[in-house]
N, C-alpha and C. Protein backbone atom coordinates (compact mmCIF):
# COMPACT_ATOMS: atom_id res chain seq x y z
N UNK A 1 123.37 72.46 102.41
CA UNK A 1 124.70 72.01 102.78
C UNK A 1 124.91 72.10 104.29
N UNK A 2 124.48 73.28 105.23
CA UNK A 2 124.74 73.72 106.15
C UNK A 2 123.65 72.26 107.33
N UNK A 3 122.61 71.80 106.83
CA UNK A 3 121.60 70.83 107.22
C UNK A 3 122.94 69.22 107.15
N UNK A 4 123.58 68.91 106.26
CA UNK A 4 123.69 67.86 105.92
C UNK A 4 125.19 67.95 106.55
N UNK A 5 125.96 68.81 107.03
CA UNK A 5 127.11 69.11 107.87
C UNK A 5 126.63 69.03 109.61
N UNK A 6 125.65 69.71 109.86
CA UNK A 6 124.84 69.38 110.95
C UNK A 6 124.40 68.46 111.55
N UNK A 7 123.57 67.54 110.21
CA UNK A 7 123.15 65.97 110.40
C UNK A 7 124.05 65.23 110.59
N UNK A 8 125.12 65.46 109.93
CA UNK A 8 127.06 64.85 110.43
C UNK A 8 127.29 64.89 111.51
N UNK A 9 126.95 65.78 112.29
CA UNK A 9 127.87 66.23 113.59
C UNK A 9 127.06 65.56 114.30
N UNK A 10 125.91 65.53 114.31
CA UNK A 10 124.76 65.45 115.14
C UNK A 10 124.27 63.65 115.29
N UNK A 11 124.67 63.19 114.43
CA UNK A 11 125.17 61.87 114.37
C UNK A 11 126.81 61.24 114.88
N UNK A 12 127.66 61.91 114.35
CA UNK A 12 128.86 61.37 115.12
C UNK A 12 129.16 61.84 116.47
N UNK A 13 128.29 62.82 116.96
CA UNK A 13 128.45 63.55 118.63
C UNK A 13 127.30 62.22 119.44
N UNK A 14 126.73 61.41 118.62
CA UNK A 14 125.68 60.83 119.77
C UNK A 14 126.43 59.26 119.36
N UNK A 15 127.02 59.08 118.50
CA UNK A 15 127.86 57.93 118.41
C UNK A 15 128.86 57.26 119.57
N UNK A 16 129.34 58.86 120.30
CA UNK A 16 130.76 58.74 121.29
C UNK A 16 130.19 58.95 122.48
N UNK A 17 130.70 57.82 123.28
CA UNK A 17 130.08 58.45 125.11
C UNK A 17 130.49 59.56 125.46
N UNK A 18 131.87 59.45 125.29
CA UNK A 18 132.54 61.01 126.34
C UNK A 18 132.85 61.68 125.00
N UNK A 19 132.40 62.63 124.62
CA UNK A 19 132.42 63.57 123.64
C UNK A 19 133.54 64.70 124.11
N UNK A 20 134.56 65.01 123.47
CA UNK A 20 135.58 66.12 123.32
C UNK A 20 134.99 67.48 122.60
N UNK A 21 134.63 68.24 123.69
CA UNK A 21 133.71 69.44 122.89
C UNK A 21 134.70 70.80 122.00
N UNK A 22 136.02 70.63 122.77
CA UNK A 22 137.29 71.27 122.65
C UNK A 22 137.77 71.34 121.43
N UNK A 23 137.57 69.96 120.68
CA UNK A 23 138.13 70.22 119.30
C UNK A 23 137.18 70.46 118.21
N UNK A 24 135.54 70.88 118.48
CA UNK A 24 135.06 71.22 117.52
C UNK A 24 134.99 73.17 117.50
N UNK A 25 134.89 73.37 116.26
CA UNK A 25 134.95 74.80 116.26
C UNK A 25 133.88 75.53 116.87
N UNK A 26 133.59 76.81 117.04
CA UNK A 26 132.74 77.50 117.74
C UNK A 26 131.40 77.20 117.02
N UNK A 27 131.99 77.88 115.70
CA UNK A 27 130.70 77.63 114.63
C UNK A 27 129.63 76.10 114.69
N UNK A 28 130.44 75.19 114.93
CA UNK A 28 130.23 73.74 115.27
C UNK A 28 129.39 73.98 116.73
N UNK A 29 129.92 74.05 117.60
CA UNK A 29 129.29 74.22 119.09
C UNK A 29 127.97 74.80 119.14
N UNK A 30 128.33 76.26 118.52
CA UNK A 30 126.95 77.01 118.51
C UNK A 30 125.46 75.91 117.48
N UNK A 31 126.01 75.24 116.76
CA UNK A 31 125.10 74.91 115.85
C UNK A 31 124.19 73.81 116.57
N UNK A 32 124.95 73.09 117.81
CA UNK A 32 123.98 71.50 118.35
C UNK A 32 123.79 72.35 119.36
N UNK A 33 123.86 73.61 119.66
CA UNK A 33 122.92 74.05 120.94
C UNK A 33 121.78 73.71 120.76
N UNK A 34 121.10 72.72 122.25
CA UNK A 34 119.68 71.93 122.01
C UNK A 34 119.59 71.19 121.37
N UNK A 35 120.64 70.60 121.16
CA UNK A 35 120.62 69.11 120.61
C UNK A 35 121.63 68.35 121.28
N UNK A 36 122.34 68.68 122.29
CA UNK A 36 123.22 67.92 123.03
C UNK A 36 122.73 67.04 123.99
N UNK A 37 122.69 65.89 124.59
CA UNK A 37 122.18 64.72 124.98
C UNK A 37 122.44 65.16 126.47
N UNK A 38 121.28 64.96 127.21
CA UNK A 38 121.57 65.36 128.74
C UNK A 38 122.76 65.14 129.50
N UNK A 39 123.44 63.48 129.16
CA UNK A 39 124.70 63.25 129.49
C UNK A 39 125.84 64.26 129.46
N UNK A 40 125.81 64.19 128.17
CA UNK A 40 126.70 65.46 127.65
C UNK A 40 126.71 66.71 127.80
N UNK A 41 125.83 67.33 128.46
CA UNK A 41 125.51 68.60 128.24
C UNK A 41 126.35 69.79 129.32
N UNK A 42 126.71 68.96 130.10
CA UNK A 42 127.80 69.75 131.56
C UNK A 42 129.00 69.97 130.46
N UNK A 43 129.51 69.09 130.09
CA UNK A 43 130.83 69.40 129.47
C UNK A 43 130.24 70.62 128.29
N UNK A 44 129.65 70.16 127.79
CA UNK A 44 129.05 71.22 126.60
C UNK A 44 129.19 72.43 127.02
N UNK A 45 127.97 73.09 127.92
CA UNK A 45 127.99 74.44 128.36
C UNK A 45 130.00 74.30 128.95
N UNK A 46 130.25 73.94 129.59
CA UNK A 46 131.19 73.93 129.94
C UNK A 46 132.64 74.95 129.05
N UNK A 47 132.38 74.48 127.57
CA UNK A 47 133.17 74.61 126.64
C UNK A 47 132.54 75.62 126.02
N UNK A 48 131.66 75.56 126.33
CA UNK A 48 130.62 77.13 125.84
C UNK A 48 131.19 78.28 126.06
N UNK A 49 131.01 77.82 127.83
CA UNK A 49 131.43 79.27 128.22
C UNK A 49 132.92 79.90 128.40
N UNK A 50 134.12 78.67 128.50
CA UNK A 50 135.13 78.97 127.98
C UNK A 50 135.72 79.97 126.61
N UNK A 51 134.54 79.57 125.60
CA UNK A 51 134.84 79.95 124.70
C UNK A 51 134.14 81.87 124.31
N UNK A 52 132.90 81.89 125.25
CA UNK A 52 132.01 82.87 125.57
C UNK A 52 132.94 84.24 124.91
N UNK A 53 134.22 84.44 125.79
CA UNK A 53 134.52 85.66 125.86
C UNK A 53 135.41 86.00 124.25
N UNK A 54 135.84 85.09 123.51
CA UNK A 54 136.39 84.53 122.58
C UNK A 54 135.76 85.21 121.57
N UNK A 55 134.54 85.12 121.61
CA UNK A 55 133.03 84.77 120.28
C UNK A 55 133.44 86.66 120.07
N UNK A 56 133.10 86.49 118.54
CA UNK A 56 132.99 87.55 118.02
C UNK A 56 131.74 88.14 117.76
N UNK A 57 131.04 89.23 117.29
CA UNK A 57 129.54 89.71 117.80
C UNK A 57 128.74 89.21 116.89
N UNK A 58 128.67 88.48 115.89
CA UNK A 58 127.96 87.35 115.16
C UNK A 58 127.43 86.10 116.29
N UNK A 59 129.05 85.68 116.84
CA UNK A 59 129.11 84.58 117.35
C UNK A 59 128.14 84.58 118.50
N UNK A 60 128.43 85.59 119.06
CA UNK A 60 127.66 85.75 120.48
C UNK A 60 125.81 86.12 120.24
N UNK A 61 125.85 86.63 119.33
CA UNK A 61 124.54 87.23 118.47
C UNK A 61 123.40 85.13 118.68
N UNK A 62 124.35 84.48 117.60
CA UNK A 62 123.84 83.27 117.59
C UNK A 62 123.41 82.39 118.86
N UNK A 63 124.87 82.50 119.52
CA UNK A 63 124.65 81.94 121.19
C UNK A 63 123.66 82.57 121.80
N UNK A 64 123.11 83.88 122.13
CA UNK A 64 122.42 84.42 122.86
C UNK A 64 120.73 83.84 122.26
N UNK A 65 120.64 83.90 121.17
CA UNK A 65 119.47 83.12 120.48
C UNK A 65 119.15 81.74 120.52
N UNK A 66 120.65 80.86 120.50
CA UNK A 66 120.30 79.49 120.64
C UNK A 66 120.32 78.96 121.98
N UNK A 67 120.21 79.96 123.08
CA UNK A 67 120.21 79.91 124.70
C UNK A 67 118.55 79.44 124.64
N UNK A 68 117.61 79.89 124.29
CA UNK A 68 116.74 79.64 124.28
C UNK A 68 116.07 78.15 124.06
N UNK A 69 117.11 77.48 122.67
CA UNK A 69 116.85 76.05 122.76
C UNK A 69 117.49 75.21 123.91
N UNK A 70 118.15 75.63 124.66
CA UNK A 70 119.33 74.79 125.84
C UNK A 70 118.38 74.59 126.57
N UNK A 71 117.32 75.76 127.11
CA UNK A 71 116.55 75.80 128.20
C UNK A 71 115.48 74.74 128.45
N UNK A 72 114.96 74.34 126.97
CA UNK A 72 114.22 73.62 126.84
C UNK A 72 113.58 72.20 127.49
């Protein structure tokens, strides 16, 4: 389920030029880390790190792991 919600996002985020990173949830954000399109990717981290101090210790647990795919 969690694959086929993903494949959703991950398709309608490369559909839109200027992508609104603001209205997807954290859980959402954290999940296309390393999959965000070079274009896109300033605003991305952007909304990342807005949200950084926010993240609860799951949240941040995930981000700190999926830092690794960004780098890529």
């Amino acid at each position: 389920m969690k694959k086929v919600i993903f494949c959703f996002l991950l398709v309608s985020v490369s559909l839109f030029a200027s992508v609104d990173y603001s209205s997807l949830s954290t859980q959402e954000l954290l999940a296309m880390m390393g999959y965000v399109p070079a274009k896109n990717l300033q605003s991305f981290k952007q909304e990342l790190n807005q949200r950084l101090n926010s993240m609860n210790t799951q949240e941040k647990k995930i981000y700190k792991k999926n830092l690794k795919k960004m780098q890529k």
